[in-house]
Protein backbone atom coordinates (compact mmCIF):
# COMPACT_ATOMS: atom_id res chain seq x y z
CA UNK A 1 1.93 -16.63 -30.00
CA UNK A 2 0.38 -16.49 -26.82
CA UNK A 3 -1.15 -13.63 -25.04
CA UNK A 4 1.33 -11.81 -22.38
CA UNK A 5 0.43 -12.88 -18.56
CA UNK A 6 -0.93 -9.92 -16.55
CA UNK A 7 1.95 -8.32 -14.47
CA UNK A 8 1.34 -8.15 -10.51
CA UNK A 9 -0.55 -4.90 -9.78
CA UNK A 10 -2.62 -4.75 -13.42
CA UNK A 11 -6.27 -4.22 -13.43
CA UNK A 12 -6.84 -5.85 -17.01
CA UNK A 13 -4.97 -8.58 -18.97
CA UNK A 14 -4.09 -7.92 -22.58
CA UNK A 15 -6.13 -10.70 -23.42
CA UNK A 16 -9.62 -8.94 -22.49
CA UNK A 17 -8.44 -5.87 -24.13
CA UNK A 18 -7.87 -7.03 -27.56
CA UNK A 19 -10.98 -8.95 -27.31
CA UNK A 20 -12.56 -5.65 -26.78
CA UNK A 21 -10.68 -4.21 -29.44
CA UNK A 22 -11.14 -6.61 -31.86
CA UNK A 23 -7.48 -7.27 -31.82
CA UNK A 24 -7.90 -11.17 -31.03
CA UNK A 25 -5.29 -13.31 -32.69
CA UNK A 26 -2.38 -10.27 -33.83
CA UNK A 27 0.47 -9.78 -31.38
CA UNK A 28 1.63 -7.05 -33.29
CA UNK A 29 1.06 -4.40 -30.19
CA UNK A 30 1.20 -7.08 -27.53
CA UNK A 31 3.62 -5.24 -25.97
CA UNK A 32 2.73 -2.19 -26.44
CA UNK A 33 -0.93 -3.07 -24.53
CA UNK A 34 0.83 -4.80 -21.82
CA UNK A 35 2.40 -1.36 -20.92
CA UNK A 36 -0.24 0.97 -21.10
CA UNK A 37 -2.23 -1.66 -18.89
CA UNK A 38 0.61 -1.24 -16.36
CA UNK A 39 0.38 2.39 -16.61
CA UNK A 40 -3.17 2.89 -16.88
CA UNK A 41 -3.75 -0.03 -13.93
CA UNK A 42 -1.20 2.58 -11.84
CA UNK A 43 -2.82 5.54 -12.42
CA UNK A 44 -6.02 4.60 -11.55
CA UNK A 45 -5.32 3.33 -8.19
CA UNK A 46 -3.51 7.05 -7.95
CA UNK A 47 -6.75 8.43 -9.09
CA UNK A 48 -8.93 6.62 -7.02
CA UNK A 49 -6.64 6.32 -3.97
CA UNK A 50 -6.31 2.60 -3.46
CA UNK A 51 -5.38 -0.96 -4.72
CA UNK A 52 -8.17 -2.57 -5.27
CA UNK A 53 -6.00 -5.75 -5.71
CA UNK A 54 -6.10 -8.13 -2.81
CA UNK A 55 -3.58 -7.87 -0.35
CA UNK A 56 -2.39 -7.49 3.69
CA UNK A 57 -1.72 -4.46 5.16
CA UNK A 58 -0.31 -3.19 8.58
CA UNK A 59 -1.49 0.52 8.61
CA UNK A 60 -0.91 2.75 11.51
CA UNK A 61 -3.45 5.51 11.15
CA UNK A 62 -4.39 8.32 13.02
CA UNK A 63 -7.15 8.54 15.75
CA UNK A 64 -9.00 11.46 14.49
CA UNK A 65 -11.62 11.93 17.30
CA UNK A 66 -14.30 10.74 15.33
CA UNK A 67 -16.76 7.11 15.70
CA UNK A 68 -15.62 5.75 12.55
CA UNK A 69 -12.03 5.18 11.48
CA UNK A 70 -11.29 4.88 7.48
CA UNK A 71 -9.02 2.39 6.75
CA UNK A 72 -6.68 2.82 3.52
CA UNK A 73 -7.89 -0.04 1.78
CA UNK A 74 -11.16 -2.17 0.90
CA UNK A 75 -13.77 -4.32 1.14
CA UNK A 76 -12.04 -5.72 4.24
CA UNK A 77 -11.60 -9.64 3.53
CA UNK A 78 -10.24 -10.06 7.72
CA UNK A 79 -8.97 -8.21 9.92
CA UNK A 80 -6.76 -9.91 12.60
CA UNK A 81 -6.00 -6.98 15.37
CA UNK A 82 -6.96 -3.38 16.01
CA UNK A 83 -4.04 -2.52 18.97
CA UNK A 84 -3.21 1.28 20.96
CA UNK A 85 -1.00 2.66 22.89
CA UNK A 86 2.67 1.20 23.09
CA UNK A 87 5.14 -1.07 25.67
CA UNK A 88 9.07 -1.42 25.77
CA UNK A 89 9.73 -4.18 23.69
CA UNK A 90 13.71 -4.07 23.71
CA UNK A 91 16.78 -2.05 23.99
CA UNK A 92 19.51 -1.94 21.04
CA UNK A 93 23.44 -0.17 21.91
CA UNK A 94 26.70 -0.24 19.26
CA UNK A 95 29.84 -0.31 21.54
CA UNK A 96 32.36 -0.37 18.70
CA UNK A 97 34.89 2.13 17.30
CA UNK A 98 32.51 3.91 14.89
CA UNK A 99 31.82 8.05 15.70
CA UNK A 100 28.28 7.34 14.72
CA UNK A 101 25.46 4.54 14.79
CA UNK A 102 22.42 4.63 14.11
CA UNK A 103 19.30 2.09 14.63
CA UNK A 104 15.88 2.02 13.16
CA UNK A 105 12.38 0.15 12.81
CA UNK A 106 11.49 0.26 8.94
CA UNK A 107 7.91 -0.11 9.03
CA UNK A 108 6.40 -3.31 8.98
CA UNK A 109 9.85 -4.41 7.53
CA UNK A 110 12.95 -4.96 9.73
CA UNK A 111 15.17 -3.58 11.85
CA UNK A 112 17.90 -1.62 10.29
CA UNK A 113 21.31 -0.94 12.17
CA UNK A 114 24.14 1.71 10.44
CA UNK A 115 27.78 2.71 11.34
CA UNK A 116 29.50 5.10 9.69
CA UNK A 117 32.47 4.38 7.91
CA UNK A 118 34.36 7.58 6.48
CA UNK A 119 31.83 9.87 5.10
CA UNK A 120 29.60 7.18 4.62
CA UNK A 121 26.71 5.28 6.38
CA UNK A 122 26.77 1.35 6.02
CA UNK A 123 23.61 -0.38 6.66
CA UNK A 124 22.47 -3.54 7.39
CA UNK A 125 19.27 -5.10 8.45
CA UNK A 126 17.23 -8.13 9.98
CA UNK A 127 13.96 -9.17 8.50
CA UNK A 128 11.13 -9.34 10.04
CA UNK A 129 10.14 -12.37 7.98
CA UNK A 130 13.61 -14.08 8.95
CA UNK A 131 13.42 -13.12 12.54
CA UNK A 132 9.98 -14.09 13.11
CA UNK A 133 9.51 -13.57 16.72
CA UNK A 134 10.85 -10.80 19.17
CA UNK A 135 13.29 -13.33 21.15
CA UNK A 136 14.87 -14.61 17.19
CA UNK A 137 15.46 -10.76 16.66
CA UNK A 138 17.25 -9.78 19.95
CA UNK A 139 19.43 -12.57 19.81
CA UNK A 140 20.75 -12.05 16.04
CA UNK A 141 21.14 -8.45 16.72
CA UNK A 142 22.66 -8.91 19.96
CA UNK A 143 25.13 -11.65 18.31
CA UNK A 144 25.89 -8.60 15.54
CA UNK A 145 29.88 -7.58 16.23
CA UNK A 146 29.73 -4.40 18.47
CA UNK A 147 25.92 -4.45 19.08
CA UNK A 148 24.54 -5.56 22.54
CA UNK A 149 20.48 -5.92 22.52
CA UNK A 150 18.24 -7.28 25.32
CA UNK A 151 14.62 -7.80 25.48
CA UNK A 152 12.69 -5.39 27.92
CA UNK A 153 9.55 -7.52 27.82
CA UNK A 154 8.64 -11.41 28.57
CA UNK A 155 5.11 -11.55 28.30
CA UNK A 156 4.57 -13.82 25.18
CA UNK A 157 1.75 -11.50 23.60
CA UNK A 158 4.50 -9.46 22.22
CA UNK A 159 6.30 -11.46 20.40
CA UNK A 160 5.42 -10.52 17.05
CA UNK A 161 8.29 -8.31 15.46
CA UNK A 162 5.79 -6.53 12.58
CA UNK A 163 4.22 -4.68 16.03
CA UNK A 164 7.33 -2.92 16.71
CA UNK A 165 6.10 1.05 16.51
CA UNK A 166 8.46 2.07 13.54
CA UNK A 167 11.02 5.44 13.80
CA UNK A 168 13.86 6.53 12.14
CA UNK A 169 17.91 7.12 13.03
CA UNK A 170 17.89 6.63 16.86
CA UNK A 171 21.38 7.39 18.36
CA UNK A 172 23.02 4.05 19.61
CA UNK A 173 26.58 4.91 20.17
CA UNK A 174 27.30 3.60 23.22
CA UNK A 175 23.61 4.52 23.68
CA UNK A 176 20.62 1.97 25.03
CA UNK A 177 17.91 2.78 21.91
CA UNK A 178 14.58 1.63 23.58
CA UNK A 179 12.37 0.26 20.74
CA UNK A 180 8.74 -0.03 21.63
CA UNK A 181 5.62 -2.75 20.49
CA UNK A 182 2.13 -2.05 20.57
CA UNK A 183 0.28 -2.70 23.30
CA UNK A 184 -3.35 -2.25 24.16
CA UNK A 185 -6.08 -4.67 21.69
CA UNK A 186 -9.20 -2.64 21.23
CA UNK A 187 -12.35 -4.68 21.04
CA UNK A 188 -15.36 -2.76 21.16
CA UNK A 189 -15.67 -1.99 17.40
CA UNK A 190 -16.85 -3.57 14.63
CA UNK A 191 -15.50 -3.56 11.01
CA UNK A 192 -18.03 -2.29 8.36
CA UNK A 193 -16.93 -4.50 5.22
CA UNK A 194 -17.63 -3.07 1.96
CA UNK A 195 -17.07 0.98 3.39
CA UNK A 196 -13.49 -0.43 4.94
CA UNK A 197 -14.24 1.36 8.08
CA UNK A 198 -14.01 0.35 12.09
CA UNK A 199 -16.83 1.63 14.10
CA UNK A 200 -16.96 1.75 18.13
CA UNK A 201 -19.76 0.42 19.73
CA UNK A 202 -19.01 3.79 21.46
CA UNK A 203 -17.72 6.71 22.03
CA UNK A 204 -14.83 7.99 19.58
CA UNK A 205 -11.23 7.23 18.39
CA UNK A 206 -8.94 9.19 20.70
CA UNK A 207 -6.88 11.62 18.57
CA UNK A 208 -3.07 10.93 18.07
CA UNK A 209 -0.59 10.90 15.27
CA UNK A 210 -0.49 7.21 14.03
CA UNK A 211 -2.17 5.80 17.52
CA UNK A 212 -3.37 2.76 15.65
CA UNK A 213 -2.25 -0.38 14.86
CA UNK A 214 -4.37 -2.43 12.60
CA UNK A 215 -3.27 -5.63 10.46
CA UNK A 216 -5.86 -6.91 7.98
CA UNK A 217 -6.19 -7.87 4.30
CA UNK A 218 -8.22 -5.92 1.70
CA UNK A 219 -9.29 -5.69 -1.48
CA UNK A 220 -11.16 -8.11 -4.40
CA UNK A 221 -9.84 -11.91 -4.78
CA UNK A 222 -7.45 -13.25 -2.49
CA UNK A 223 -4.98 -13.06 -0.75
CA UNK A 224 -1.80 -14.35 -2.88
CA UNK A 225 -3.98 -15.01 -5.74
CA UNK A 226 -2.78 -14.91 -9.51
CA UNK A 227 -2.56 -11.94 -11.20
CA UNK A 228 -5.25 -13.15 -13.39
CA UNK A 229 -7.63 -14.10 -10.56
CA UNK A 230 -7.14 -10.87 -8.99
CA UNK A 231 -8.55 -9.17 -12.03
CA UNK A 232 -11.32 -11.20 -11.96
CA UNK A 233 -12.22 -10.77 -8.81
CA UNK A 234 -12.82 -6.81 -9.82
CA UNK A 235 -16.46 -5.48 -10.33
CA UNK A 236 -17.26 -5.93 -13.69
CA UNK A 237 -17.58 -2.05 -14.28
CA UNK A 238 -14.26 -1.36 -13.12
CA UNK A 239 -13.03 -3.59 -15.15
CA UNK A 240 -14.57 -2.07 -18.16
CA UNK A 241 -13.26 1.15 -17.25
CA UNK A 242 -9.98 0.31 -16.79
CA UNK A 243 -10.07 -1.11 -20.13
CA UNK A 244 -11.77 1.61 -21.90
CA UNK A 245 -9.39 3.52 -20.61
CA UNK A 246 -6.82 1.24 -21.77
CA UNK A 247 -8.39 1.46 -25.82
CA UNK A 248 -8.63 5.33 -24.99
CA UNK A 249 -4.85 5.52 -24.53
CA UNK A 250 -3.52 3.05 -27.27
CA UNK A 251 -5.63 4.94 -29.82
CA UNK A 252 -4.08 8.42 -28.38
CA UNK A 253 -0.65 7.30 -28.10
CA UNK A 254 0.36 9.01 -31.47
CA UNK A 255 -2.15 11.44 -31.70
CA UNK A 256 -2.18 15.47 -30.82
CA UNK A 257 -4.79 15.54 -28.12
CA UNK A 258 -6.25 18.56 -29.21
CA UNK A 259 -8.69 21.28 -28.21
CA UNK A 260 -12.07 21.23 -29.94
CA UNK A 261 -14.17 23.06 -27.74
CA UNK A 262 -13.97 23.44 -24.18
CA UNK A 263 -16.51 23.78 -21.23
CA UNK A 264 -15.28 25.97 -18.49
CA UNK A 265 -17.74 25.07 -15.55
CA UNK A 266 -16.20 21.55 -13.87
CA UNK A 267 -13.26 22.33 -16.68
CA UNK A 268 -13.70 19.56 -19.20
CA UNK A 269 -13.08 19.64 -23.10
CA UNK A 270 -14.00 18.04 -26.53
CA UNK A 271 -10.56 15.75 -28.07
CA UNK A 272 -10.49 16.76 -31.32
CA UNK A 273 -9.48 13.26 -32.69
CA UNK A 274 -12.03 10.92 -30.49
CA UNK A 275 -14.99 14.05 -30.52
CA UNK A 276 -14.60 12.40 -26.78
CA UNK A 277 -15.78 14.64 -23.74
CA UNK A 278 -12.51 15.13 -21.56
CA UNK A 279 -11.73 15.76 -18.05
CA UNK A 280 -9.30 18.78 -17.46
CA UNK A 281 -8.04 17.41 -14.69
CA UNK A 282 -7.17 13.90 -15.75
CA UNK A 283 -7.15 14.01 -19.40
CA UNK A 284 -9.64 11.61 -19.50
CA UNK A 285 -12.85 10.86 -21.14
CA UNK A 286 -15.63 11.96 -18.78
CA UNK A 287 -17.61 9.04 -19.06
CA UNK A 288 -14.95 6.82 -17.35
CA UNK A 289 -14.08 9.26 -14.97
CA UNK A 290 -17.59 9.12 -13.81
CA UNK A 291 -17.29 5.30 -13.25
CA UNK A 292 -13.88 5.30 -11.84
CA UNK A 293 -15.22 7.93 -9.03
CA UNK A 294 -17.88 5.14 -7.94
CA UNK A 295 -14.90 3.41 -6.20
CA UNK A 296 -13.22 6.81 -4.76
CA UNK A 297 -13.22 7.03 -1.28
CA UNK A 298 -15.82 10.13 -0.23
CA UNK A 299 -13.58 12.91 1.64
């Protein structure tokens, strides 16, 4: 029987492990692996505070008032547009029966109109990747029974839908809800790869609560790769950890993790099973917590 296929999102494939394991050739805990790879593969990117898995990204982030800007994810594999400040895109109203109506930008997403009906909301939505310009998206929500929606804007810059600046619940009974698009391209910065960071050439990044629009792609492999190419694409030392991690847990799954000894300074403690050196904070053997903070992002 053959080896289970990594899932999207894992950082090992059950094939590698068992290698490592020695388990090559018995499916007896195939599935039992493939889970605690999901699991493990999760909690890591918790840990460490990122994918690590390439993919694209719109992030809005905060100007912070500093020369460099942090983005969320890295190494940066492109990065297509850094944009600020914000421009009328176009204007949504429900004229129907309903008491209340609601419209909203999901970020990134679509547009998402509600009515209520009773005691209860009904939603529907238009998708950004069905309505793939702003003049497709006005139209289909303007041809929506008892919605009315016009385009504020004709300058053909704006016509990408994903820049709509995203908010929640605005009031459109018999109400014009402006909805607004990003605006302003920055261009005097320059992206520092491996760090994931966008430094001006001078000067800092303005302060403001999510100020920034920037749409790029992150992270090792490509972009709509296999799930098994992804994983290659990872250092090889995160791999390993990931996967000692992975032996660490199927090995402790029906065990009583317990106290040996303990060290109280940086809490950390000896497994009585494994005679492992754990962290207190993870539950983890220190060793691979020492590798997996390599890729942390410094605060």
């Amino acid at each position: 029987m053959a080896d289970p296929d990594p899932a999207a999102g894992d950082m090992a494939t059950v094939t590698a492990v068992k290698l490592r394991m020695g388990l090559t050739g018995d499916d007896t805990y195939d599935d039992v692996l493939a889970a605690i790879v999901a699991d493990v593969s999760a909690r890591v990117k918790t840990y460490c505070g990122r994918n690590f898995l390439a993919a694209a990204y719109r992030h809005w982030l905060n100007g912070e008032d500093y020369h460099t800007m942090p983005l969320p994810e890295w190494p940066v594999i492109d990065l297509s547009y850094v944009a600020s400040g914000t421009v009328d895109a176009m204007r949504v109203k429900y004229t129907g029966s309903s008491p209340v109506a609601t419209i909203e930008v999901e970020d990134r997403s679509s547009l998402v109109h509600k009515v209520k009906s009773g005691a209860t909301m009904l939603g529907s939505s238009k998708a950004f990747a069905t309505y793939t310009t702003l003049t497709l998206l006005v139209a289909a929500m303007d041809a929506t029974t008892d919605w009315s929606a016009e385009r504020l804007t004709t300058d053909e810059d704006y016509q990408d839908p994903y820049r709509l600046v995203p908010f929640e619940s605005g009031n459109a009974r018999d109400n014009w809800v402006t909805i607004e698009t990003v605006d302003v391209p920055i261009t005097d910065y320059y992206v520092d790869d491996d760090k994931g960071e966008l430094i001006l050439t001078s000067g800092t990044w303005p302060r403001g609560r999510r100020n920034y629009c920037i749409l790029y792609s992150a992270g090792y492999g490509s972009v709509g790769g296999t799930a098994s190419s992804l994983i290659s694409a990872l250092p090889a030392d995160l791999r390993a950890a990931v996967m000692k991690l992975v032996t660490f847990e199927f090995y402790q799954r029906n065990k009583d993790r317990a106290l040996q000894s303990e060290k109280l300074d940086q809490y950390s403690y000896v497994n009585a099973v494994t005679n492992a050196m754990i962290d207190g904070s993870t539950g983890w053997p220190t060793d691979i917590v020492s590798m997996l903070d390599m890729y942390k992002r410094p605060r």
